[in-house]
C-alpha atoms as a PDB file:
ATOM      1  CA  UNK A   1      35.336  48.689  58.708  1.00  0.00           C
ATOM      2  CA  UNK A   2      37.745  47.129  61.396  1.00  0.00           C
ATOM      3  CA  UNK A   3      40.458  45.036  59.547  1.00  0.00           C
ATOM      4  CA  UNK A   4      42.462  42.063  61.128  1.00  0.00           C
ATOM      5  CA  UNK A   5      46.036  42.319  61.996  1.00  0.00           C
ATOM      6  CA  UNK A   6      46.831  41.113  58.355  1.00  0.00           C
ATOM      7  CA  UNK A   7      44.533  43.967  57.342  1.00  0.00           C
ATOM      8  CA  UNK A   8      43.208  41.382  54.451  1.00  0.00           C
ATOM      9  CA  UNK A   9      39.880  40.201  56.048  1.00  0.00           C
ATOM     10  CA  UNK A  10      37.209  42.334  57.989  1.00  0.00           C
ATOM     11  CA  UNK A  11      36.882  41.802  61.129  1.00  0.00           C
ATOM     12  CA  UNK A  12      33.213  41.467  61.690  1.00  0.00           C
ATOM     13  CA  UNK A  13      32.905  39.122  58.749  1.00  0.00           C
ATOM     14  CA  UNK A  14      30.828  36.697  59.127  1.00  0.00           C
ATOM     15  CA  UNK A  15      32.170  32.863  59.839  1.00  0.00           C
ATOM     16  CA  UNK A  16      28.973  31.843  58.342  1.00  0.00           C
ATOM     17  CA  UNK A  17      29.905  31.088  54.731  1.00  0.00           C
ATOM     18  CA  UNK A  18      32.931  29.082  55.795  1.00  0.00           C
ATOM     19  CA  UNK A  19      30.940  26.622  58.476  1.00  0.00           C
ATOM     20  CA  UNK A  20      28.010  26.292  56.073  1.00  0.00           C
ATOM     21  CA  UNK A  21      30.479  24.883  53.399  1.00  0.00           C
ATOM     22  CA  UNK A  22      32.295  22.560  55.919  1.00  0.00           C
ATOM     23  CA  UNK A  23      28.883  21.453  57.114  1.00  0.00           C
ATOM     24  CA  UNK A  24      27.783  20.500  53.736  1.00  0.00           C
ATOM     25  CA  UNK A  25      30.860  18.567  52.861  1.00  0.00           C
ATOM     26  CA  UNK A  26      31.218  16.582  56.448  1.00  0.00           C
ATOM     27  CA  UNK A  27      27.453  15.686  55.754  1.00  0.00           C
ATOM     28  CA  UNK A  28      26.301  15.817  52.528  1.00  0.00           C
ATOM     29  CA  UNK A  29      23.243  17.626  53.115  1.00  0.00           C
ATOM     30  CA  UNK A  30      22.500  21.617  51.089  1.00  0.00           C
ATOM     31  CA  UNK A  31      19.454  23.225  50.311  1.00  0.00           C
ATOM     32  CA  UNK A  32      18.436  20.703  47.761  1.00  0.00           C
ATOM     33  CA  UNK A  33      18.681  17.701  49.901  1.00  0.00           C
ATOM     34  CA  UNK A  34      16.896  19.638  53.075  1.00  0.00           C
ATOM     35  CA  UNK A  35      13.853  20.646  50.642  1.00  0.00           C
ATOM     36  CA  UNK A  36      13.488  17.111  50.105  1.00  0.00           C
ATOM     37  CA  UNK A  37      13.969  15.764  53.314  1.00  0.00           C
ATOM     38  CA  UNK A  38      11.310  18.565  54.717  1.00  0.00           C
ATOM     39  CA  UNK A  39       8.604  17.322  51.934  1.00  0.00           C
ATOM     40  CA  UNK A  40       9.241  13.511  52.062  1.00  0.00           C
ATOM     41  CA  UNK A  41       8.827  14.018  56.231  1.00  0.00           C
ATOM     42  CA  UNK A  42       5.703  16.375  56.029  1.00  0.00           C
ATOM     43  CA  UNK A  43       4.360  13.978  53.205  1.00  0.00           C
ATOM     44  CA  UNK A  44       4.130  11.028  56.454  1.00  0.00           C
ATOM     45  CA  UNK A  45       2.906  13.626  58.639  1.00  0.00           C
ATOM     46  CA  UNK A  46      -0.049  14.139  56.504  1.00  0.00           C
ATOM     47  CA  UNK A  47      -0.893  10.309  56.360  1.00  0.00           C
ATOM     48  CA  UNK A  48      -0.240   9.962  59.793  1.00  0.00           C
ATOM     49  CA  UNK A  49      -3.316   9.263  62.054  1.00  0.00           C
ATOM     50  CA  UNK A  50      -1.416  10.818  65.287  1.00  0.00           C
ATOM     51  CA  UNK A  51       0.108  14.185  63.983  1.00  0.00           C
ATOM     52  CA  UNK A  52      -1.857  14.648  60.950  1.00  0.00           C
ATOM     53  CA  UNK A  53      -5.173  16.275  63.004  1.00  0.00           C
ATOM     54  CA  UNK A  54      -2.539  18.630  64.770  1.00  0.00           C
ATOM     55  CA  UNK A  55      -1.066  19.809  61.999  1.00  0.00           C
ATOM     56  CA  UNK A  56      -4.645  19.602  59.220  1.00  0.00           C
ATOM     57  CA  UNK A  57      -6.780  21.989  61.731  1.00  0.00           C
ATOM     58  CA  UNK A  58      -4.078  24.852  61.767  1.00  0.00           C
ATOM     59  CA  UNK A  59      -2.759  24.467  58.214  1.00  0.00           C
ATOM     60  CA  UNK A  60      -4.450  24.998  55.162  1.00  0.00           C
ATOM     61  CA  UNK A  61      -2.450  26.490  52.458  1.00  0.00           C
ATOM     62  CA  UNK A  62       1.007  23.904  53.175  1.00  0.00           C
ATOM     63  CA  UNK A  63       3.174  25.323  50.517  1.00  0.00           C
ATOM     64  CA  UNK A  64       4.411  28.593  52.796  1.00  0.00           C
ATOM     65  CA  UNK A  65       4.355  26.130  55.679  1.00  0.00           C
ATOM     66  CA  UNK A  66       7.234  23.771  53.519  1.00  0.00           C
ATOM     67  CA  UNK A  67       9.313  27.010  52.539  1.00  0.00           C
ATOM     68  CA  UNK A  68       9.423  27.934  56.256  1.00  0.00           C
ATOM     69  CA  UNK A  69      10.382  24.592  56.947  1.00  0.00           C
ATOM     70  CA  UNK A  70      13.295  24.273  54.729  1.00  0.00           C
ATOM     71  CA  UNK A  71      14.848  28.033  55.666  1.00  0.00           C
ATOM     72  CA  UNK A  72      14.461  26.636  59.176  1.00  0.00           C
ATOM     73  CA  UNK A  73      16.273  23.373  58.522  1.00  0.00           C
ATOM     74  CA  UNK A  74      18.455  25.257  56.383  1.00  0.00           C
ATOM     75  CA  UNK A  75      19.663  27.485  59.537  1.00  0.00           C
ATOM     76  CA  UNK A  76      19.443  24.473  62.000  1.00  0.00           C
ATOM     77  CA  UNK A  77      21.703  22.155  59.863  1.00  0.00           C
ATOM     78  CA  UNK A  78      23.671  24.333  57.618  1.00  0.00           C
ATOM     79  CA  UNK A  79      23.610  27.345  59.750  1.00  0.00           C
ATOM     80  CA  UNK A  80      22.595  29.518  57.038  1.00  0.00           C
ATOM     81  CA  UNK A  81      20.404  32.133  59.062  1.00  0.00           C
ATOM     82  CA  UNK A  82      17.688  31.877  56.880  1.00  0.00           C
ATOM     83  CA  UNK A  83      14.847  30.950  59.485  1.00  0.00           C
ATOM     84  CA  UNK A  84      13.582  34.284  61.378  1.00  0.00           C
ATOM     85  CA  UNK A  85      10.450  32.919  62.991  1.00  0.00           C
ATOM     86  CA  UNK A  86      10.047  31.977  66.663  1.00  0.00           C
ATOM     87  CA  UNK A  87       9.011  28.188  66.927  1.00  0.00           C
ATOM     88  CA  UNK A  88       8.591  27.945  70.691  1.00  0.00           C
ATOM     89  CA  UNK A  89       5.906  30.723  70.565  1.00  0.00           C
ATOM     90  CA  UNK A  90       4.100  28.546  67.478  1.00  0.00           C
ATOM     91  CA  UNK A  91       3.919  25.679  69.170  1.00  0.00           C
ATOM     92  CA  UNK A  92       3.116  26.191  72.948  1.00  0.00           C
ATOM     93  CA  UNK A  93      -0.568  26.417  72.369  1.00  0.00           C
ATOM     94  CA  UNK A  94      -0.839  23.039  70.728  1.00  0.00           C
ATOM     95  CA  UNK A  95      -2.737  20.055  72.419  1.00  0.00           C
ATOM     96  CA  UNK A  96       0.356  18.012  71.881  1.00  0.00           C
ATOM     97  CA  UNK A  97       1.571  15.556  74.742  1.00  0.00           C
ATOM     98  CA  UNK A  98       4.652  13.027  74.679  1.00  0.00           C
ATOM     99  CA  UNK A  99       3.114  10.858  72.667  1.00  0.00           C
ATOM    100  CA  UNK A 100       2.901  13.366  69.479  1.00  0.00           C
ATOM    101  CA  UNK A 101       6.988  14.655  70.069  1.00  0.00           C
ATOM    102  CA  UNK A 102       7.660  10.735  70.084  1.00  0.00           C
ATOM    103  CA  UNK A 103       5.801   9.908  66.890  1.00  0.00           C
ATOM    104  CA  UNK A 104       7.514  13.195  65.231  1.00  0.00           C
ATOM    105  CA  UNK A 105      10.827  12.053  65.840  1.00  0.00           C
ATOM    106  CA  UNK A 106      10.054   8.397  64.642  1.00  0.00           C
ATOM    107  CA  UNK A 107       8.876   9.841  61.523  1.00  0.00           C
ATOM    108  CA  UNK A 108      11.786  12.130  61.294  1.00  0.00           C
ATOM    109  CA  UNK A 109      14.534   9.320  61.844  1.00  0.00           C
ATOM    110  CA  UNK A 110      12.965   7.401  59.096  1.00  0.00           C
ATOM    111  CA  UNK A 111      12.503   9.695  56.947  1.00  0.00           C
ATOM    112  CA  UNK A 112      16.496  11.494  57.371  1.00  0.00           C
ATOM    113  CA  UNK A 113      17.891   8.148  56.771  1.00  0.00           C
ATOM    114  CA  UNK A 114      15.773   7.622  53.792  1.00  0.00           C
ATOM    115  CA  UNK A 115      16.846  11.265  52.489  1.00  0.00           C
ATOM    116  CA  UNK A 116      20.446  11.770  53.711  1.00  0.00           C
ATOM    117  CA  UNK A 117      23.873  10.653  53.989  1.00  0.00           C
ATOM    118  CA  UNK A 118      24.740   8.539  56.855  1.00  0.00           C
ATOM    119  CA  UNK A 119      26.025  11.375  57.887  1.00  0.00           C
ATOM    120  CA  UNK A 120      23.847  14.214  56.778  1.00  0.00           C
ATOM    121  CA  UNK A 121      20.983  12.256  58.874  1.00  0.00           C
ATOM    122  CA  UNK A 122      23.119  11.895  61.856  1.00  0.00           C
ATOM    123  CA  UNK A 123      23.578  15.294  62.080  1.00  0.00           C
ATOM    124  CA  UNK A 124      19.535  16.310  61.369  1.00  0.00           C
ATOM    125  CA  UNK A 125      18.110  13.641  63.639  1.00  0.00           C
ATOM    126  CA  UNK A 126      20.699  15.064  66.022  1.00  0.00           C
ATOM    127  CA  UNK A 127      19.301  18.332  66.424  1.00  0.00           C
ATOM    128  CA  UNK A 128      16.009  17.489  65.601  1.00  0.00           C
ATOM    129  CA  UNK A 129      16.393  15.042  68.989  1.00  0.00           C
ATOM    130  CA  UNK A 130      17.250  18.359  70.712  1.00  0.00           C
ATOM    131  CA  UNK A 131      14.397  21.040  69.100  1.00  0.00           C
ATOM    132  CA  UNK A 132      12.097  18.077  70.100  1.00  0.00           C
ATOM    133  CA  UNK A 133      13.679  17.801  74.126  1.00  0.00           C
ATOM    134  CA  UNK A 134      12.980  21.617  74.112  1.00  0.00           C
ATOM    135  CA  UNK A 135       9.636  22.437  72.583  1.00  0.00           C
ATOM    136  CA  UNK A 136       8.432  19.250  74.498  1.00  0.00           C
ATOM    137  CA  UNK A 137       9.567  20.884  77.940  1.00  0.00           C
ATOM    138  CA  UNK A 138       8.443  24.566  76.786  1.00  0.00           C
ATOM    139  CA  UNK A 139       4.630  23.048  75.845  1.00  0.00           C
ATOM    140  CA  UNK A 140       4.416  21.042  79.033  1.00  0.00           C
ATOM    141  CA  UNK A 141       5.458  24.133  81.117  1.00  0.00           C
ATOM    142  CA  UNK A 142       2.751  26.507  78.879  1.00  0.00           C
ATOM    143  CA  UNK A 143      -0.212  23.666  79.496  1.00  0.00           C
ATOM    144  CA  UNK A 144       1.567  23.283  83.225  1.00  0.00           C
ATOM    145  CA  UNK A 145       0.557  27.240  83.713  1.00  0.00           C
ATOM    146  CA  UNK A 146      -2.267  28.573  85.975  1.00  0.00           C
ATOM    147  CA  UNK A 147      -3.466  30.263  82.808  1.00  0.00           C
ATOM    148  CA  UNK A 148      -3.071  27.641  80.398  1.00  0.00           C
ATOM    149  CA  UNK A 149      -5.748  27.271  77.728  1.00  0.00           C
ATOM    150  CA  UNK A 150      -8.072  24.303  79.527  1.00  0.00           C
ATOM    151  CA  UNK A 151      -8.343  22.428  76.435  1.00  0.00           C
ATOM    152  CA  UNK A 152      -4.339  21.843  76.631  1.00  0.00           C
ATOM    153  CA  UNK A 153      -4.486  20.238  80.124  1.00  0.00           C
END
């Protein structure tokens, strides 16, 4: 294994220990308070007349569903590594519109400040601001396609 030049730490360590930790104390947030946030927010999804049909007709068992949800929010805000999946693939084929990212969010925001620090939920509804901006552009450009599923148009 390579060493530094003070031949005390390897080289290809990872930094990921070290920014995880500083995350968690600048915000607040760790694996405990991410579980919750991810079942108090999918809790108003599933009462929620606009995203609950989206979400009820593809998922049936939800308690693999949650655990994927907290590793992802685990690597998103604590950059952990522990989500492996490939969300853009997932959720191109949905017949979701504006209108669906917009009430996500809302939801979101309420329920991170609910949840989290001031500034644990600054930092979630941050990136969950941005995950929405991209998934929204990568679904319109999927239902924009000449091969796009009619249903999503």
């Amino acid at each position: 294994m390579a060493m530094t030049i003070d031949d005390q730490t390897p080289r290809n360590a990872s930094a990921r220990p070290e920014m995880t930790a500083a995350i968690m104390a600048e915000t607040g947030l760790d694996e405990g308070v991410l579980r919750d946030l991810v079942h108090a927010f999918y809790d108003k999804v599933r009462r929620d007349a606009i995203l609950d049909p989206i979400f009820a007709a593809r998922i049936t068992d939800w308690g693999p569903h949650l655990e994927r949800m907290v590793a992802f929010w685990s690597s998103v805000a604590l950059m952990t590594g522990r989500y492996h999946g490939r969300p853009v693939p997932a959720h191109t084929p949905l017949p979701v519109n504006g209108a669906h990212f917009d009430r996500w969010l809302a939801l979101f925001r309420e329920t991170a400040h609910e949840v989290c620090t001031p500034a644990g939920a600054a930092h979630v509804i941050d990136r969950a601001e941005r995950i929405a901006r991209s998934l929204h552009i990568a679904v319109e450009e999927a239902q924009a396609a000449p091969d796009a599923i009619p249903a999503l148009r």
